[in-house]
C-alpha atoms as a PDB file:
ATOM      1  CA  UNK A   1      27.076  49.536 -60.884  1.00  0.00           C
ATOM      2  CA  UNK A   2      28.292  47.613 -57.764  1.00  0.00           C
ATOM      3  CA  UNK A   3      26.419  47.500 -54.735  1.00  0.00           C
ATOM      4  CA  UNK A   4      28.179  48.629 -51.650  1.00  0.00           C
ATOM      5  CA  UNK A   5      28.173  45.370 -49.971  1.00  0.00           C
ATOM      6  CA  UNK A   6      30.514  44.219 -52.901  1.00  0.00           C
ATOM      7  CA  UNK A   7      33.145  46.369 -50.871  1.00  0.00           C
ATOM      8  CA  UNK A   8      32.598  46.085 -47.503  1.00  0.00           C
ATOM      9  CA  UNK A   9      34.537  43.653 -45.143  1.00  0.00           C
ATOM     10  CA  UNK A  10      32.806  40.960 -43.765  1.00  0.00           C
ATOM     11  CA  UNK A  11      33.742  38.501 -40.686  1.00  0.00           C
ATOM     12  CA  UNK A  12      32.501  35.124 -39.874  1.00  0.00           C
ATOM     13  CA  UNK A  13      33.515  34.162 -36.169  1.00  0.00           C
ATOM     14  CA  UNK A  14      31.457  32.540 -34.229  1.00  0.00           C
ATOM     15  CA  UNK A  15      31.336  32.845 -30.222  1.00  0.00           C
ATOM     16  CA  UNK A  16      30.709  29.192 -29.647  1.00  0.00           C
ATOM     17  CA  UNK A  17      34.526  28.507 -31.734  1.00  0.00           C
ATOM     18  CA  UNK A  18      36.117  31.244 -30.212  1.00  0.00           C
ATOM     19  CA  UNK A  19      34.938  30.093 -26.689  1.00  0.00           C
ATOM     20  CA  UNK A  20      36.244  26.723 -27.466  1.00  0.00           C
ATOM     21  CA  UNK A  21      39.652  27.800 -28.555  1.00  0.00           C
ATOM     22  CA  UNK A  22      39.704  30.005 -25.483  1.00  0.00           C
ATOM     23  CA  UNK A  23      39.260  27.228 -23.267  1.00  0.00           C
ATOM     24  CA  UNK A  24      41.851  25.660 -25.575  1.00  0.00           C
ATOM     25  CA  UNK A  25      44.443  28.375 -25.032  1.00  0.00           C
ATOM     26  CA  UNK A  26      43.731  28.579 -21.018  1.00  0.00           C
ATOM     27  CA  UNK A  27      43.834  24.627 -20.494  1.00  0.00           C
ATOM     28  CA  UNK A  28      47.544  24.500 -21.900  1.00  0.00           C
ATOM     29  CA  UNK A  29      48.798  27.875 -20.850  1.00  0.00           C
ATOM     30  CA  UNK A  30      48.075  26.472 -17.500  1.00  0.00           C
ATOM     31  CA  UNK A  31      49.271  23.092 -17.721  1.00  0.00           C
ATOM     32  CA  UNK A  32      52.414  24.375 -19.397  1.00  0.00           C
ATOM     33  CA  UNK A  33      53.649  27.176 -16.786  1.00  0.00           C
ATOM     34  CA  UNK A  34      52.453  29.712 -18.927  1.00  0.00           C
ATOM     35  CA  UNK A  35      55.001  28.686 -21.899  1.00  0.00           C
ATOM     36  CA  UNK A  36      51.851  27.878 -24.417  1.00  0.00           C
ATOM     37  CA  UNK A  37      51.016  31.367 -24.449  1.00  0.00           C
ATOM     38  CA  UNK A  38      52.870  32.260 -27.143  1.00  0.00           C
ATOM     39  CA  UNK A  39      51.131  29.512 -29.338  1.00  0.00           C
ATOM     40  CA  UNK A  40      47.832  30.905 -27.461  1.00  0.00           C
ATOM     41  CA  UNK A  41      48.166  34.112 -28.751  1.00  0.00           C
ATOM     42  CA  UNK A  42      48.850  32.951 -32.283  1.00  0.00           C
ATOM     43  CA  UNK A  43      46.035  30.947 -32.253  1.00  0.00           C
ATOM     44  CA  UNK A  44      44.062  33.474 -31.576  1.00  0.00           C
ATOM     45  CA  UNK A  45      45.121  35.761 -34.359  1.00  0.00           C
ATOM     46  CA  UNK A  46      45.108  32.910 -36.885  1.00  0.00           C
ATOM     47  CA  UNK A  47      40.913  31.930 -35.942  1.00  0.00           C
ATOM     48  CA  UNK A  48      40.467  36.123 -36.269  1.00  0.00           C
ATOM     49  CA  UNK A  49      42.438  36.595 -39.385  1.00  0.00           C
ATOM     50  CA  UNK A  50      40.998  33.556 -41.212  1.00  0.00           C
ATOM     51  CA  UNK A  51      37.229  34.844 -40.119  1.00  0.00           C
ATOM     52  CA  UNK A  52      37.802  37.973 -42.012  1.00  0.00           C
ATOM     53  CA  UNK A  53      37.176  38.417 -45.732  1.00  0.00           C
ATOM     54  CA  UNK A  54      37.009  40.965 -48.987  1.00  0.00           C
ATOM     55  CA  UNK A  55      35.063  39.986 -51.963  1.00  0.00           C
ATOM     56  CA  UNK A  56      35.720  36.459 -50.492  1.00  0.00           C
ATOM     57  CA  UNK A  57      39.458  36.325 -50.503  1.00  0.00           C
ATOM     58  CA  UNK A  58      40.092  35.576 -46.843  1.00  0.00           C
ATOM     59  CA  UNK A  59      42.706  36.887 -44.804  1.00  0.00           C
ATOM     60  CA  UNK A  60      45.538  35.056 -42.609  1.00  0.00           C
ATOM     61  CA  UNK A  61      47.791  34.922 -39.927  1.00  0.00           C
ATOM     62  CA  UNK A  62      51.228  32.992 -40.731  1.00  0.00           C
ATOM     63  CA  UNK A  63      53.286  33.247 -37.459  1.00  0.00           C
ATOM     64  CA  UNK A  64      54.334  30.899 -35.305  1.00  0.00           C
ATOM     65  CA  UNK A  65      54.134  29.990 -31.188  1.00  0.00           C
ATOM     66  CA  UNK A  66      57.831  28.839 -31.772  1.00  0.00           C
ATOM     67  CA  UNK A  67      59.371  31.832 -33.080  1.00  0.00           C
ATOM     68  CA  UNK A  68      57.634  34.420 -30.682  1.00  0.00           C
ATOM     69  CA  UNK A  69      58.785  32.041 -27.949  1.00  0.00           C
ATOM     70  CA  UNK A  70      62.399  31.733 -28.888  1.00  0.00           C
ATOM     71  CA  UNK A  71      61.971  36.243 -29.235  1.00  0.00           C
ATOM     72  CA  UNK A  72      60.903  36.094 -25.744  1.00  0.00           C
ATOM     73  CA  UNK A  73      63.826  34.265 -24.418  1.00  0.00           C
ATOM     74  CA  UNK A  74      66.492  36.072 -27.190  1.00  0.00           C
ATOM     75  CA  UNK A  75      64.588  39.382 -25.010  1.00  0.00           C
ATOM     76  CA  UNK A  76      64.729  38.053 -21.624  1.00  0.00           C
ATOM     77  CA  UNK A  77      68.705  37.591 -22.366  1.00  0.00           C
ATOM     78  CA  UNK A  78      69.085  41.012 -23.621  1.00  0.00           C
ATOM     79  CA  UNK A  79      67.316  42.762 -20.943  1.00  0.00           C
ATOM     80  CA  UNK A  80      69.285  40.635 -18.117  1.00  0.00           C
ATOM     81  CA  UNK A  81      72.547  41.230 -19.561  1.00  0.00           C
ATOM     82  CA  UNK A  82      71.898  44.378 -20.188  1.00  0.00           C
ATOM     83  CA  UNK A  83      70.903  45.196 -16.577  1.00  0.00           C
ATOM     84  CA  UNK A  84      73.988  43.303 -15.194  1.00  0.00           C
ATOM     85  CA  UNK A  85      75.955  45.440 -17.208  1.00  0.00           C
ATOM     86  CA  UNK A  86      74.187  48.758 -16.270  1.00  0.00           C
ATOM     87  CA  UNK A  87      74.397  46.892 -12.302  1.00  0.00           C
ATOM     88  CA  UNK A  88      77.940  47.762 -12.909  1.00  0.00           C
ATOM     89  CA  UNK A  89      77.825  50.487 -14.594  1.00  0.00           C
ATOM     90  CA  UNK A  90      76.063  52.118 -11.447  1.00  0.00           C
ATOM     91  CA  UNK A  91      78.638  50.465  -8.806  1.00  0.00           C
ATOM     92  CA  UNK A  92      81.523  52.423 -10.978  1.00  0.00           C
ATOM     93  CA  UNK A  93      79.488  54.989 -11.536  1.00  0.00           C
ATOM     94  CA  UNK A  94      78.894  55.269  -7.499  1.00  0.00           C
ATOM     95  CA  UNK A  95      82.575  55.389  -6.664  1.00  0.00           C
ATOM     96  CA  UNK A  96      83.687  58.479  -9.569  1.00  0.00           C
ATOM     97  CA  UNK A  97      80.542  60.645  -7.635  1.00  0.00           C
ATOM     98  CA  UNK A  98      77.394  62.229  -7.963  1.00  0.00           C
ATOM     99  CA  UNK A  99      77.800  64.136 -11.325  1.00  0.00           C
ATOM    100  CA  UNK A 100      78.715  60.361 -12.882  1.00  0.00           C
ATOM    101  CA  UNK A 101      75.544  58.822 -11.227  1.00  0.00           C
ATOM    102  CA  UNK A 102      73.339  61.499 -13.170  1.00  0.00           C
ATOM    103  CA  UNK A 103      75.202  61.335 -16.381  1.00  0.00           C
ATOM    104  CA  UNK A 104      74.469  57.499 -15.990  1.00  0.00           C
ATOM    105  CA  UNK A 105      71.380  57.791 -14.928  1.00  0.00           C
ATOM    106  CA  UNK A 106      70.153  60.080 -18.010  1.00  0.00           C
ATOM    107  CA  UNK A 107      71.969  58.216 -20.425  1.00  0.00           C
ATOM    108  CA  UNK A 108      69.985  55.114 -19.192  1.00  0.00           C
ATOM    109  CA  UNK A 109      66.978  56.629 -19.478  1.00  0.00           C
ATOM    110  CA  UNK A 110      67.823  58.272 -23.543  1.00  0.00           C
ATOM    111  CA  UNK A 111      68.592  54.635 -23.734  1.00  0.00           C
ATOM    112  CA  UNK A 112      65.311  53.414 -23.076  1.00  0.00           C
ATOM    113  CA  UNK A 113      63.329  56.078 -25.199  1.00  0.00           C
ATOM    114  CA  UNK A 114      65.638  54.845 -28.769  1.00  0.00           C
ATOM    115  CA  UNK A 115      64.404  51.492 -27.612  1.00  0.00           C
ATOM    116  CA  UNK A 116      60.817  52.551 -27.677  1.00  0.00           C
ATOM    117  CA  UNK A 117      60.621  53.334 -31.683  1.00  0.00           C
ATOM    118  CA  UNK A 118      62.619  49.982 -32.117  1.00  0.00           C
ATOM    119  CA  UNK A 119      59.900  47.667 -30.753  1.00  0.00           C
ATOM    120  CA  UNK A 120      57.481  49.748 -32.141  1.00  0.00           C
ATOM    121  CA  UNK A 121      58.899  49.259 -35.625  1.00  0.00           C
ATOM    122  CA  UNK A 122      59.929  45.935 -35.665  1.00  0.00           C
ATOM    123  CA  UNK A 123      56.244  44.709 -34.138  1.00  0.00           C
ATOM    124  CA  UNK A 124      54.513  46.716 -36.697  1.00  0.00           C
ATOM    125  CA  UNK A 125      57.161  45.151 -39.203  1.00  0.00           C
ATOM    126  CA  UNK A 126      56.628  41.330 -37.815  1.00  0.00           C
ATOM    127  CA  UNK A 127      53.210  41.546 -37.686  1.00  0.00           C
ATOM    128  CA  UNK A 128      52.229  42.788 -40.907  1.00  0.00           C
ATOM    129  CA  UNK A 129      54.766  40.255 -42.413  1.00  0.00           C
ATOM    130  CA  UNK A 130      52.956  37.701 -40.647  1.00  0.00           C
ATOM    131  CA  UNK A 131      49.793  38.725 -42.417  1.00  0.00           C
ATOM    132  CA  UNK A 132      48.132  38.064 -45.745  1.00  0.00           C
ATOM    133  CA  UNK A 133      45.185  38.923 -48.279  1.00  0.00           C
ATOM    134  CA  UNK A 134      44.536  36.820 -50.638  1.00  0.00           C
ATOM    135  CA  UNK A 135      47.437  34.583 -50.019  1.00  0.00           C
ATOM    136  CA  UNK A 136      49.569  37.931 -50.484  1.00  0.00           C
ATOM    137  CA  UNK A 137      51.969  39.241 -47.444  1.00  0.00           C
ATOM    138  CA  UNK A 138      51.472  42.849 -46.048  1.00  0.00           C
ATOM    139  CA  UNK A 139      54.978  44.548 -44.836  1.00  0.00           C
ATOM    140  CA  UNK A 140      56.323  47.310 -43.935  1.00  0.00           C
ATOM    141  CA  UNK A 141      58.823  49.806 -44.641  1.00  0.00           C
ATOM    142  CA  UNK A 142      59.314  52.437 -41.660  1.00  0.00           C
ATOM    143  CA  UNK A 143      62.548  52.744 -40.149  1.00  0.00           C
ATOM    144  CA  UNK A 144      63.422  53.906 -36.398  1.00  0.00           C
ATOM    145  CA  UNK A 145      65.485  57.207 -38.096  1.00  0.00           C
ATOM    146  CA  UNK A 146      61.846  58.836 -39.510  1.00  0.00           C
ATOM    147  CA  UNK A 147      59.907  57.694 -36.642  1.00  0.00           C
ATOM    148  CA  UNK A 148      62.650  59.287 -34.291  1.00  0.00           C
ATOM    149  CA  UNK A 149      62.772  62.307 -36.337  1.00  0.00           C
ATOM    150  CA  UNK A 150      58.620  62.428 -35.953  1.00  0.00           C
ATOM    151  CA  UNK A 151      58.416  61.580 -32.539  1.00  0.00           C
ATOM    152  CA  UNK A 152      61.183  63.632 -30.488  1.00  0.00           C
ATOM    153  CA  UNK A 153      60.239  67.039 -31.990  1.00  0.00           C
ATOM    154  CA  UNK A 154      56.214  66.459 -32.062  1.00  0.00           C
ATOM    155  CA  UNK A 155      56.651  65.109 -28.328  1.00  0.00           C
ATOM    156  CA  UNK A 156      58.303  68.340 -27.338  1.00  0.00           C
ATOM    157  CA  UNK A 157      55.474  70.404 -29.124  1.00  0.00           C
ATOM    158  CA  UNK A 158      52.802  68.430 -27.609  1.00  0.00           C
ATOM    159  CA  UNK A 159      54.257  69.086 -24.115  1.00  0.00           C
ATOM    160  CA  UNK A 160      55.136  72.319 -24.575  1.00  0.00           C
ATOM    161  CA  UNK A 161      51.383  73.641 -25.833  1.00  0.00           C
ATOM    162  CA  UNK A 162      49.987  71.306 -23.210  1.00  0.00           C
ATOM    163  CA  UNK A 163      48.380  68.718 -25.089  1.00  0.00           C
ATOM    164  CA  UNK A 164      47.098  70.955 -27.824  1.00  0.00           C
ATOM    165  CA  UNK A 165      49.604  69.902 -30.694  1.00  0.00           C
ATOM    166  CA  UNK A 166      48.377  66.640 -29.851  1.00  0.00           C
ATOM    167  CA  UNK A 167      46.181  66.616 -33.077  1.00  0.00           C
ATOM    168  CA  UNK A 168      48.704  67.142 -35.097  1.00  0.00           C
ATOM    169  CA  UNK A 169      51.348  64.712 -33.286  1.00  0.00           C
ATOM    170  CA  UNK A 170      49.130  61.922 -33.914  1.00  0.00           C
ATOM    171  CA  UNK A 171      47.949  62.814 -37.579  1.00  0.00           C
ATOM    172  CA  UNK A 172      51.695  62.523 -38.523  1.00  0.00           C
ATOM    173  CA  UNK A 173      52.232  59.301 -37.276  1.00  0.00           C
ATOM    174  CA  UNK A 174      49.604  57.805 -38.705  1.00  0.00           C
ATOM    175  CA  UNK A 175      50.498  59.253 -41.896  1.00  0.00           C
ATOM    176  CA  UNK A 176      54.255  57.633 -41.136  1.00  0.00           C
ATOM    177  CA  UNK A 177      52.694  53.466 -40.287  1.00  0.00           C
ATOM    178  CA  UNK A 178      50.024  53.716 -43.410  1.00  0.00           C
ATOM    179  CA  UNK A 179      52.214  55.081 -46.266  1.00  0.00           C
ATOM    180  CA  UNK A 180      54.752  52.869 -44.872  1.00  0.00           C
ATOM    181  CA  UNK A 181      52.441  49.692 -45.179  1.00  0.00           C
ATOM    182  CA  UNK A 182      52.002  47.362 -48.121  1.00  0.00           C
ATOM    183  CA  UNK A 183      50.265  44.459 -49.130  1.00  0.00           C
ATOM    184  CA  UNK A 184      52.674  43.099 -51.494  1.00  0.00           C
ATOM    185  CA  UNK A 185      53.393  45.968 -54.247  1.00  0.00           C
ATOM    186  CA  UNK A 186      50.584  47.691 -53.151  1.00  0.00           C
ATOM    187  CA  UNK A 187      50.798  51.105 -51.332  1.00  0.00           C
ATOM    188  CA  UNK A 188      48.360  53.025 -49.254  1.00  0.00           C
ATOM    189  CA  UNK A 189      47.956  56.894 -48.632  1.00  0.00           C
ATOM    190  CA  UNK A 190      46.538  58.942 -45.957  1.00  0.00           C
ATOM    191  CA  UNK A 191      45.719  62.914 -46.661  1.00  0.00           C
ATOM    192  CA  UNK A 192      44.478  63.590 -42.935  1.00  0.00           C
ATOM    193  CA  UNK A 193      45.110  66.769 -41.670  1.00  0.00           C
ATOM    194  CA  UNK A 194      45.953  67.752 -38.164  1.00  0.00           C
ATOM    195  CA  UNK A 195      43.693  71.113 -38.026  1.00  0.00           C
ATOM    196  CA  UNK A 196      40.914  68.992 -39.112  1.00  0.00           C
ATOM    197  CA  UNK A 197      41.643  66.178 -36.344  1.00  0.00           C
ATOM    198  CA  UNK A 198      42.287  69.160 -33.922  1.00  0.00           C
ATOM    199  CA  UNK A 199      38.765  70.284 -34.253  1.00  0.00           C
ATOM    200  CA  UNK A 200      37.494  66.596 -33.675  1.00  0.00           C
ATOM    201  CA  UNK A 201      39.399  66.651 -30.869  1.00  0.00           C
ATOM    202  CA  UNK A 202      38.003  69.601 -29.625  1.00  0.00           C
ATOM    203  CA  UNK A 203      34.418  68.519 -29.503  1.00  0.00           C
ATOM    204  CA  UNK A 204      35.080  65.226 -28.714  1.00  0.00           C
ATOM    205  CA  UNK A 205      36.844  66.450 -25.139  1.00  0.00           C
ATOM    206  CA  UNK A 206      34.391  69.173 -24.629  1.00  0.00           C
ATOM    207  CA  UNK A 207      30.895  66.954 -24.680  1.00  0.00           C
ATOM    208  CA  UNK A 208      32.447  64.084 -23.225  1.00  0.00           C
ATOM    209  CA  UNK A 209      33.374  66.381 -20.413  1.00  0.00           C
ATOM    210  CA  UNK A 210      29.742  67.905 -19.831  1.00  0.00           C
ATOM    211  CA  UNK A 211      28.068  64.945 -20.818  1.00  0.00           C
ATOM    212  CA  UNK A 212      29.802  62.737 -17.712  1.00  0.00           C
ATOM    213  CA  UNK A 213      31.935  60.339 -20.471  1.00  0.00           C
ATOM    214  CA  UNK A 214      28.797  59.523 -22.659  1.00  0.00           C
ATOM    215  CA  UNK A 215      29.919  61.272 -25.323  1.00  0.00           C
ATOM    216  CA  UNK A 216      33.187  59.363 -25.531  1.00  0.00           C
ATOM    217  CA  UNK A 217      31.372  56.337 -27.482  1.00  0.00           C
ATOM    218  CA  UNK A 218      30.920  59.125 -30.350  1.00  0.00           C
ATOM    219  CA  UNK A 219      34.008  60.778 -29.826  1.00  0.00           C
ATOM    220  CA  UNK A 220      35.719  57.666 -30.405  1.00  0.00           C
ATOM    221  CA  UNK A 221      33.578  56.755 -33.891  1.00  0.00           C
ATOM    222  CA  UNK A 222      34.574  60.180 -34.790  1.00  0.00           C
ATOM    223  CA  UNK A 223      38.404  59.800 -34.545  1.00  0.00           C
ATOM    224  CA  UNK A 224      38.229  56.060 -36.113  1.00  0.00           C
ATOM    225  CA  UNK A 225      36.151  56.905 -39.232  1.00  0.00           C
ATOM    226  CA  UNK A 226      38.452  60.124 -39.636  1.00  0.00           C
ATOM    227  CA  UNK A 227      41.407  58.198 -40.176  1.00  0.00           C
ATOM    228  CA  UNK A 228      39.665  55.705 -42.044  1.00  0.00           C
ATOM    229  CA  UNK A 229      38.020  57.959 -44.716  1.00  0.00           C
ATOM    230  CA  UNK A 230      41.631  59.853 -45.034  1.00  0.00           C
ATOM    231  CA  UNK A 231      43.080  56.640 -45.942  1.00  0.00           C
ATOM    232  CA  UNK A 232      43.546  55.390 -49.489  1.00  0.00           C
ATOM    233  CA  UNK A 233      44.570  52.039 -50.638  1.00  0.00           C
ATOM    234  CA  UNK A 234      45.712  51.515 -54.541  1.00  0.00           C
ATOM    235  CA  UNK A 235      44.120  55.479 -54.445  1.00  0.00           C
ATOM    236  CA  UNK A 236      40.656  53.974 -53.682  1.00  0.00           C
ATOM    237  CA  UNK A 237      39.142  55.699 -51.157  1.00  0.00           C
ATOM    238  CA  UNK A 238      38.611  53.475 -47.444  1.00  0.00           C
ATOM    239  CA  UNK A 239      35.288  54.126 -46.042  1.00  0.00           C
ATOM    240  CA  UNK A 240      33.706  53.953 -41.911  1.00  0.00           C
ATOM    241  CA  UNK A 241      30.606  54.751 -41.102  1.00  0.00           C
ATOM    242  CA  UNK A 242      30.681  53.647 -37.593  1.00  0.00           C
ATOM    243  CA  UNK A 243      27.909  55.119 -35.516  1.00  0.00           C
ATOM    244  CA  UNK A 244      28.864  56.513 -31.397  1.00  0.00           C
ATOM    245  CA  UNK A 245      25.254  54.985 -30.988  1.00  0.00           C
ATOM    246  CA  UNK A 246      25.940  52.115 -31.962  1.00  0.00           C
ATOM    247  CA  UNK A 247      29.053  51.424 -30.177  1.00  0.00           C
ATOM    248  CA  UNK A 248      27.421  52.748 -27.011  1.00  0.00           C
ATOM    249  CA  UNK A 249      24.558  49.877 -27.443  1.00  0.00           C
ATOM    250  CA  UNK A 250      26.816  47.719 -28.037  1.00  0.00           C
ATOM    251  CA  UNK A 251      29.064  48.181 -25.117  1.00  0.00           C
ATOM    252  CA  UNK A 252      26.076  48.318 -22.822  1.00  0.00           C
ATOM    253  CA  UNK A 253      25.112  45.033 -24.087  1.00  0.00           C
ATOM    254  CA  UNK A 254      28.571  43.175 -24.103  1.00  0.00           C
ATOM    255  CA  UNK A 255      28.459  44.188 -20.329  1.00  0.00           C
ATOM    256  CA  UNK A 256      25.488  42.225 -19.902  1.00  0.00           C
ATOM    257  CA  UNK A 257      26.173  39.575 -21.467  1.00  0.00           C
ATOM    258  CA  UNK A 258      29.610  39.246 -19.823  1.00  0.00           C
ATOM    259  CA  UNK A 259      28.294  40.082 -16.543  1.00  0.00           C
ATOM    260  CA  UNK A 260      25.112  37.577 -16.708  1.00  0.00           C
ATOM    261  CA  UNK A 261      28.068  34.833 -18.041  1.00  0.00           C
ATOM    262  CA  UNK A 262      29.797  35.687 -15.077  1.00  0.00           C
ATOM    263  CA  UNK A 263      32.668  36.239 -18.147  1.00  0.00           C
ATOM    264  CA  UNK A 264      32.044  33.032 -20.143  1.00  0.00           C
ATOM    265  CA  UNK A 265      30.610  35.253 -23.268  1.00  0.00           C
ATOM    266  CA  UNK A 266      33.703  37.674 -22.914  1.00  0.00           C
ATOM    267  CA  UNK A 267      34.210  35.954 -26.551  1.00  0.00           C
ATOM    268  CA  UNK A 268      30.941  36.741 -27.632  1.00  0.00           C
ATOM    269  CA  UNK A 269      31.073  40.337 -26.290  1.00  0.00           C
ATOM    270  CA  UNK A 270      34.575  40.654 -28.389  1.00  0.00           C
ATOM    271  CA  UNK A 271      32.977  39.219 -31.483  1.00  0.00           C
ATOM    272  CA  UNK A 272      29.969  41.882 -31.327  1.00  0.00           C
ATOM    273  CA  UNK A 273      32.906  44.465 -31.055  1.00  0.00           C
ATOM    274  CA  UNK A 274      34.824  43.166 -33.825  1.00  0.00           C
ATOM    275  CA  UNK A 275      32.046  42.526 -36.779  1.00  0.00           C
ATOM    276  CA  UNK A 276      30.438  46.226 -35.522  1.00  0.00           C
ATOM    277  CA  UNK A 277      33.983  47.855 -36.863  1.00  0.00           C
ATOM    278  CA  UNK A 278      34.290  45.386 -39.538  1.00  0.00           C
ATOM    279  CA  UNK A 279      30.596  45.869 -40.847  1.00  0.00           C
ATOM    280  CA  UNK A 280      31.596  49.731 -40.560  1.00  0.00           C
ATOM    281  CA  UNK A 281      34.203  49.678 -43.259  1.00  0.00           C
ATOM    282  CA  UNK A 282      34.338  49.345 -47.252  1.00  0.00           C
ATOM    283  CA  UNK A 283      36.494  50.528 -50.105  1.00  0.00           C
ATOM    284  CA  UNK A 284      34.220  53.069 -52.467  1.00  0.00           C
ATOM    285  CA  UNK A 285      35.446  50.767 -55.705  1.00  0.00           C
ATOM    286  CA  UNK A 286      36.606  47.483 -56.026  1.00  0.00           C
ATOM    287  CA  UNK A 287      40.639  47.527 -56.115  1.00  0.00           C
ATOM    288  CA  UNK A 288      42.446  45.519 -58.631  1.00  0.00           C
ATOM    289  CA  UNK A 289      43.324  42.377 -56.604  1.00  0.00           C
ATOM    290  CA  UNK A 290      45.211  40.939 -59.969  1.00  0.00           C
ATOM    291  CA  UNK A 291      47.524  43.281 -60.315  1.00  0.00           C
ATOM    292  CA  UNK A 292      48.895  42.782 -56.589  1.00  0.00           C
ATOM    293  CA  UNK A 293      52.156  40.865 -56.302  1.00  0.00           C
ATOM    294  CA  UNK A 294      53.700  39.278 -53.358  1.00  0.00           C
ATOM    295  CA  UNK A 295      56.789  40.982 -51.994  1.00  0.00           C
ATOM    296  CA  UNK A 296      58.674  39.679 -48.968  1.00  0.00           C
ATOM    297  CA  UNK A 297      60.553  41.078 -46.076  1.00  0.00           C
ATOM    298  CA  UNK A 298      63.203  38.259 -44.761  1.00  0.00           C
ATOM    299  CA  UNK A 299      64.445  40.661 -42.438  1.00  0.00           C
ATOM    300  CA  UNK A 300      61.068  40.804 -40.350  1.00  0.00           C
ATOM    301  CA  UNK A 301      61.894  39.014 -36.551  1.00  0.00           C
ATOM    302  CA  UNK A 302      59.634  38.449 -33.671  1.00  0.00           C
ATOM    303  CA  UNK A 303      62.652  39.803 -31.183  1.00  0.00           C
ATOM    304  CA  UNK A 304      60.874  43.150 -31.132  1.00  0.00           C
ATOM    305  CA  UNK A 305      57.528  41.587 -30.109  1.00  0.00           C
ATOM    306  CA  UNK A 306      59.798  39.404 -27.620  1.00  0.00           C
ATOM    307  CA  UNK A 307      61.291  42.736 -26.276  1.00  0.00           C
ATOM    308  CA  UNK A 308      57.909  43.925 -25.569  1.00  0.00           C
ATOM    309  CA  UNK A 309      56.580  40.731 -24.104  1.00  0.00           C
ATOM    310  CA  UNK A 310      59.746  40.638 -22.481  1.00  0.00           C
ATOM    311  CA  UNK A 311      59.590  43.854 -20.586  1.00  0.00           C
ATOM    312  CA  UNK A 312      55.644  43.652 -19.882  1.00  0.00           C
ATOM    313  CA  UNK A 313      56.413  40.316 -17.580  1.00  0.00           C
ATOM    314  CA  UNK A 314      58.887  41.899 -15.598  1.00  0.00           C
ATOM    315  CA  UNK A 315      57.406  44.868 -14.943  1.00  0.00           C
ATOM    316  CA  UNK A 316      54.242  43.035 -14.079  1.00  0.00           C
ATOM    317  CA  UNK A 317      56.395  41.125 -11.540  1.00  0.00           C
ATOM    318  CA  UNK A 318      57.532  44.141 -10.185  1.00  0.00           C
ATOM    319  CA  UNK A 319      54.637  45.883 -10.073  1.00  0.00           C
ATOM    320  CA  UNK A 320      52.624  42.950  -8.667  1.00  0.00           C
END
């Protein structure tokens, strides 16, 4: 009989490397006008993904500062022509009346919620591409049609019970990203329901209200080992057993240390974080790791991330 540490994920960081690759990261994001933090951010995932192991086969992270860069600028071109060409759009629209200004106006904004499930897809669909187990490529196979035809009607439903279908909203998209995840030929389920979730909901918002926010350390383990225990992976059961307590400690501790640092341990305080959720999570059997084989997506691109990045800078600029 296996033990369940056999199962369990394990991760290996160390504060003291992460600091340094922090420092790393800042020195030539500075140096560089901000331009190395593309590579920054990839180093960062690779010195995660590489910490993090099942049964000793090590994970990884195979994208590259150059390609997210060149996204970025592919994203910055798209959103500048595209608001030159709504600039004009507008001017015309200005001259026909008001009734052309709103139909101009709404079609902008339509515009801008079809672009939503696009960078949400093709991030989830670049990342996971970018990432392996056991030398073996995860991808994924959502398209914008079924996340549009989940999103627009559950939206509505959630607005129009005030919050209430929210439960259910969310159960069916996480049902939609992990059935439409892989690691190689390998396919993962989820049986979550949204009554279920609705109840955790429930309790979670009601003690966290008349316990001042305390409660929202449990609430939150609650939610994460629900969807954790409702997902399946070659129809092997996941398993969480992450404790509110614990990640209330924790969190009161992280402060302390990052406050006492005066933020140097910030990647210390992360680390706790991390290993807590990975030490949290195993697979009730062992999964047959042999049987996996590598499938590739070659139409995976890092514009979508780009778009993202893209959009975040400007409106930061804006904003700021």
């Amino acid at each position: 009989m296996q033990s369940e540490s056999t199962n369990r994920f394990t991760i290996d960081a160390k504060g003291e490397e992460l600091f340094l690759l922090y420092l790393k990261n800042i020195f030539f994001t500075i140096i560089t006008l901000g331009v190395y933090y593309f590579w920054a951010k990839v180093n960062t995932q690779k010195f995660l993904h590489r910490h993090l192991s099942f049964q000793g086969y090590r994970f990884d992270y195979h994208g590259t500062g150059k390609e997210n860069f060149i996204g970025f600028l592919k994203a910055i071109g798209i959103i500048l022509v595209g608001a030159l060409t709504l600039g004009g759009i507008f001017f015309l629209a200005s001259k026909l009346g008001v009734w052309a200004i709103a139909i101009v106006g709404i079609s902008f904004y339509a515009g801008i919620l079809c672009a939503i499930p696009y960078i949400i897809i093709g991030s989830r669909r670049y990342f996971l591409s970018r990432t392996s187990f056991n030398n073996i490529r995860f991808r994924f196979t959502g398209n914008i049609k079924d996340l549009i035809r989940i999103f627009i009607p559950n939206a509505l439903l959630t607005a129009v019970t005030l919050g209430i279908y929210s439960a259910w909203f969310t159960n069916k998209l996480e049902k939609f990203f992990i059935e439409h995840s892989h690691l190689g030929n390998a396919d993962f389920q989820y049986d979550g329901q949204g009554k279920e979730l609705f109840f955790i909901y429930l309790k979670g918002i009601f003690f966290t209200i008349i316990t001042a926010g305390i409660y929202s350390f449990w609430f939150q383990a609650n939610v994460h080992n629900y969807f954790y225990n409702h997902t399946r992976f070659q129809n092997i059961r996941f398993r969480s057993d992450l404790q509110g307590g614990k990640i209330f400690t924790n969190t009161l501790i992280s402060m302390g240390i990052i406050l006492f640092t005066l933020g140097i341990g910030i990647p210390w305080a992360y680390l706790r974080f991390l290993k807590l959720i990975t030490d949290s999570l195993s697979l009730e059997s062992s999964p047959n790791l042999s049987s996996i084989q590598s499938v590739r997506d070659p139409y995976s691109n890092a514009l979508a991330d780009g778009l993202q990045e893209a959009g975040e800078a400007i409106s930061s600029v804006f904003s700021g």
